[in-house]
C-alpha atoms as a PDB file:
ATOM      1  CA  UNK A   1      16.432   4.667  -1.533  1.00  0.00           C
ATOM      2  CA  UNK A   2      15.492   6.560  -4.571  1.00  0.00           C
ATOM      3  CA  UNK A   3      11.670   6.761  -5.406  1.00  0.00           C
ATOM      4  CA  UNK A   4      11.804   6.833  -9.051  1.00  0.00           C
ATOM      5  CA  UNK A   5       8.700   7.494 -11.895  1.00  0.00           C
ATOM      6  CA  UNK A   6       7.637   3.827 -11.987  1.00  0.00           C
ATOM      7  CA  UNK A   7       7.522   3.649  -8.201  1.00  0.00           C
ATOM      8  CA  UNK A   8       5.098   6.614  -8.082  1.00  0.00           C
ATOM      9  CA  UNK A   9       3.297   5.525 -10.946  1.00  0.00           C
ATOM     10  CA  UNK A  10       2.999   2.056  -9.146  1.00  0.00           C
ATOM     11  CA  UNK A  11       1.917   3.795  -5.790  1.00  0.00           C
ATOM     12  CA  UNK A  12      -0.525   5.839  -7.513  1.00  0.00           C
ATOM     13  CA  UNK A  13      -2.391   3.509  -9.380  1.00  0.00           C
ATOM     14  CA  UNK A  14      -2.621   1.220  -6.521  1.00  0.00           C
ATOM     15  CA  UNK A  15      -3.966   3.651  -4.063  1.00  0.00           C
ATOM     16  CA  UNK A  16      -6.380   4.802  -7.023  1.00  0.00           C
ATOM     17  CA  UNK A  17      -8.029   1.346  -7.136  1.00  0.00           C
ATOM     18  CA  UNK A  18      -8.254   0.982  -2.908  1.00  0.00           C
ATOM     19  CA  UNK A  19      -9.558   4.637  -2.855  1.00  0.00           C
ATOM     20  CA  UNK A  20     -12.504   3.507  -5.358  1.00  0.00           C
ATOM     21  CA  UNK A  21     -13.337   1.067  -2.892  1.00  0.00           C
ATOM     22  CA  UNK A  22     -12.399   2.908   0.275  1.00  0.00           C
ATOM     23  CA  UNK A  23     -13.129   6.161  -0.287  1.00  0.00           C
ATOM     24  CA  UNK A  24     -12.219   7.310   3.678  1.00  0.00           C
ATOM     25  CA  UNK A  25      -8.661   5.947   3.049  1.00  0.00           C
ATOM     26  CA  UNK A  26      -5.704   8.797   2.746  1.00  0.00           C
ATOM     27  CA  UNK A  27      -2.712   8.564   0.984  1.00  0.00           C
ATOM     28  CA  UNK A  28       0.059   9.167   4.381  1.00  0.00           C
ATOM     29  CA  UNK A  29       3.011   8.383   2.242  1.00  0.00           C
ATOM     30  CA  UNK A  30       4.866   6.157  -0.170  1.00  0.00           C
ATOM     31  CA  UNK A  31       8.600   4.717  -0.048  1.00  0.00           C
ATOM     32  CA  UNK A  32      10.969   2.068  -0.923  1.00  0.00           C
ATOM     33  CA  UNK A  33      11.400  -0.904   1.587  1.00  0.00           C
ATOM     34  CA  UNK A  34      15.021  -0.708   3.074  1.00  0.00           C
ATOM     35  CA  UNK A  35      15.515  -3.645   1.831  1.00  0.00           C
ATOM     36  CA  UNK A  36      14.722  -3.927  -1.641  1.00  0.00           C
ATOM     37  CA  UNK A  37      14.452  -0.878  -4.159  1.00  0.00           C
ATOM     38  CA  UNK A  38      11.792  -2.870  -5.639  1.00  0.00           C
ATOM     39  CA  UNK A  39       9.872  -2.867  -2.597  1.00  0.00           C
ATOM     40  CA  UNK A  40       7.329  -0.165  -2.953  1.00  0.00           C
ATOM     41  CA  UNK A  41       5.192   0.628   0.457  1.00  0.00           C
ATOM     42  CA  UNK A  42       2.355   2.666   0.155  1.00  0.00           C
ATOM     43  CA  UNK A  43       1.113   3.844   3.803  1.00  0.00           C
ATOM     44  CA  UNK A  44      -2.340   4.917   4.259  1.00  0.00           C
ATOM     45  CA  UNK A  45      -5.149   5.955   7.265  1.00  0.00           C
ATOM     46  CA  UNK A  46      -7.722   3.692   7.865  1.00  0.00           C
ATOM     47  CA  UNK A  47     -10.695   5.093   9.936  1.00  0.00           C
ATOM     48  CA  UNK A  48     -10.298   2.029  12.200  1.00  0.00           C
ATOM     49  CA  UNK A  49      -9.084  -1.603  13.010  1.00  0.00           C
ATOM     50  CA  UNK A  50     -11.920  -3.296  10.971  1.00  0.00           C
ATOM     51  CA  UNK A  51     -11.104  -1.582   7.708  1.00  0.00           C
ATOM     52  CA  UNK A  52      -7.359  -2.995   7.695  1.00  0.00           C
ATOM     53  CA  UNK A  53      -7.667  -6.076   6.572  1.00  0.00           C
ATOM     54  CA  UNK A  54     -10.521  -5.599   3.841  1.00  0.00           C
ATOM     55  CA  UNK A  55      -8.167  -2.270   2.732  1.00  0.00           C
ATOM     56  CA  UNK A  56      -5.129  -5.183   2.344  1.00  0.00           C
ATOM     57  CA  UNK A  57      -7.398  -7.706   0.749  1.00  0.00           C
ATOM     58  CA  UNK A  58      -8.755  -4.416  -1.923  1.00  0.00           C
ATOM     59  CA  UNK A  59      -5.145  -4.261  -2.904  1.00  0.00           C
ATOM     60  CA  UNK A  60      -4.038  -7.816  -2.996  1.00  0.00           C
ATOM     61  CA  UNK A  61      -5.407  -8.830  -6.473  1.00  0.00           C
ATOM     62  CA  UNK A  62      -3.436  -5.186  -7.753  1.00  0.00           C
ATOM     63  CA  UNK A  63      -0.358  -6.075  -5.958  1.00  0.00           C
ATOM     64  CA  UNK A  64      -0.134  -9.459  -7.317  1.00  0.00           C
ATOM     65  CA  UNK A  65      -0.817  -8.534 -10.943  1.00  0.00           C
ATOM     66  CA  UNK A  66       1.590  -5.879 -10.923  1.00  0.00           C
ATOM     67  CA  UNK A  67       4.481  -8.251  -9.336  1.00  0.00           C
ATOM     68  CA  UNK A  68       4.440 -10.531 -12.380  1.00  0.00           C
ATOM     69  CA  UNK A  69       4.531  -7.659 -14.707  1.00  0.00           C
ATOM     70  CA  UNK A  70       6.338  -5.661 -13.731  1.00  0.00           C
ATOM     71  CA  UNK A  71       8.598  -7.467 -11.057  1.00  0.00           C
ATOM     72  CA  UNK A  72       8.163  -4.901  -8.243  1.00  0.00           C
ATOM     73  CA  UNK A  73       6.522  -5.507  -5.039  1.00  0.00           C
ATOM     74  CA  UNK A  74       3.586  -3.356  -3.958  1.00  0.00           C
ATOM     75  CA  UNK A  75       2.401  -3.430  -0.584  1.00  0.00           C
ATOM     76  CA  UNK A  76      -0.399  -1.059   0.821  1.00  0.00           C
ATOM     77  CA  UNK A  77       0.021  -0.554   4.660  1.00  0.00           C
ATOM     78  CA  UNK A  78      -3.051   0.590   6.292  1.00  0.00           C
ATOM     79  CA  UNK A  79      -2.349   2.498  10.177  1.00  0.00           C
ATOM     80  CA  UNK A  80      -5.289   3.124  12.405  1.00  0.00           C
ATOM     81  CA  UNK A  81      -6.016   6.863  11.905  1.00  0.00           C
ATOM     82  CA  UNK A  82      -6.823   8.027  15.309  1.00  0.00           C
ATOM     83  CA  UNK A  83      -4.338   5.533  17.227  1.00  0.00           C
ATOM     84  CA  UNK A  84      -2.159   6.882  19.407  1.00  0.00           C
ATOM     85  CA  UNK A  85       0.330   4.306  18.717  1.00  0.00           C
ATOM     86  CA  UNK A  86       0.184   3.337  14.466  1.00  0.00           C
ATOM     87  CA  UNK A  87      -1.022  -0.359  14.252  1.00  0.00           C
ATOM     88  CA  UNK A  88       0.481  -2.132  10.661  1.00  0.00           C
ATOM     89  CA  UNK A  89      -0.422  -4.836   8.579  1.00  0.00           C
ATOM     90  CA  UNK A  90       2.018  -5.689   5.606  1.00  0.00           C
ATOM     91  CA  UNK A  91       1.010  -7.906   2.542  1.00  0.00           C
ATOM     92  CA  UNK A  92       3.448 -10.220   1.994  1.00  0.00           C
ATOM     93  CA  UNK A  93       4.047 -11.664  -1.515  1.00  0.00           C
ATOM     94  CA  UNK A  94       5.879 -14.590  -2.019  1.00  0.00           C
END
C-alpha cells in the first residue's frame, strides 16, 4: 500500500520520541501493514534481545495516543541487530 504524508509524519514522530530514549536504535524502515492502510509499522535495530521490549514499552504510550486521534495504528517493531535470523515483537492495540 501507499505510504502517504501522515504515515511518514506518524513514523517520524514516533521513532523521534523512542530515539530520545534509545539513542542506539536505527530507523530500518517504515510501511503499511498488508492488512490495513492504517496500519503503520515502523521497523527498527535494537542492539540486542533485552532492549526489545523496553524499545516497545517507549513507544506504547505514543502509539496509543496517536490511535485515538488520529485513528491510525502505530506499531514500532524492534529486530535484533546482529541476528542472523531477525527476531520481532509487534505491539498490538486493541
Amino acid at each position: 500500500m501507499n505510504v502517504t504524508r501522515k504515515h511518514r509524519e506518524l513514523a517520524d514522530e514516533l521513532f523521534d520520541v523512542v530515539k530520545a530514549a534509545f539513542p542506539s536504535v536505527r530507523l530500518l524502515s517504515m510501511n503499511t501493514s498488508p492488512e490495513s492502510e492504517n496500519d503503520i509499522w515502523v521497523h527498527v535495530s535494537v542492539s540486542d534481545e533485552e532492549m526489545m521490549y523496553p524499545v516497545i514499552e517507549c513507544a506504547s504510550e505514543f502509539a496509543i495516543e496517536k490511535l485515538v486521534e488520529t485513528g491510525y495504528k502505530v506499531s514500532i517493531m524492534p529486530y535484533v541487530e546482529k541476528s542472523s535470523v531477525p527476531q520481532i515483537a509487534i505491539l498490538e492495540m486493541a
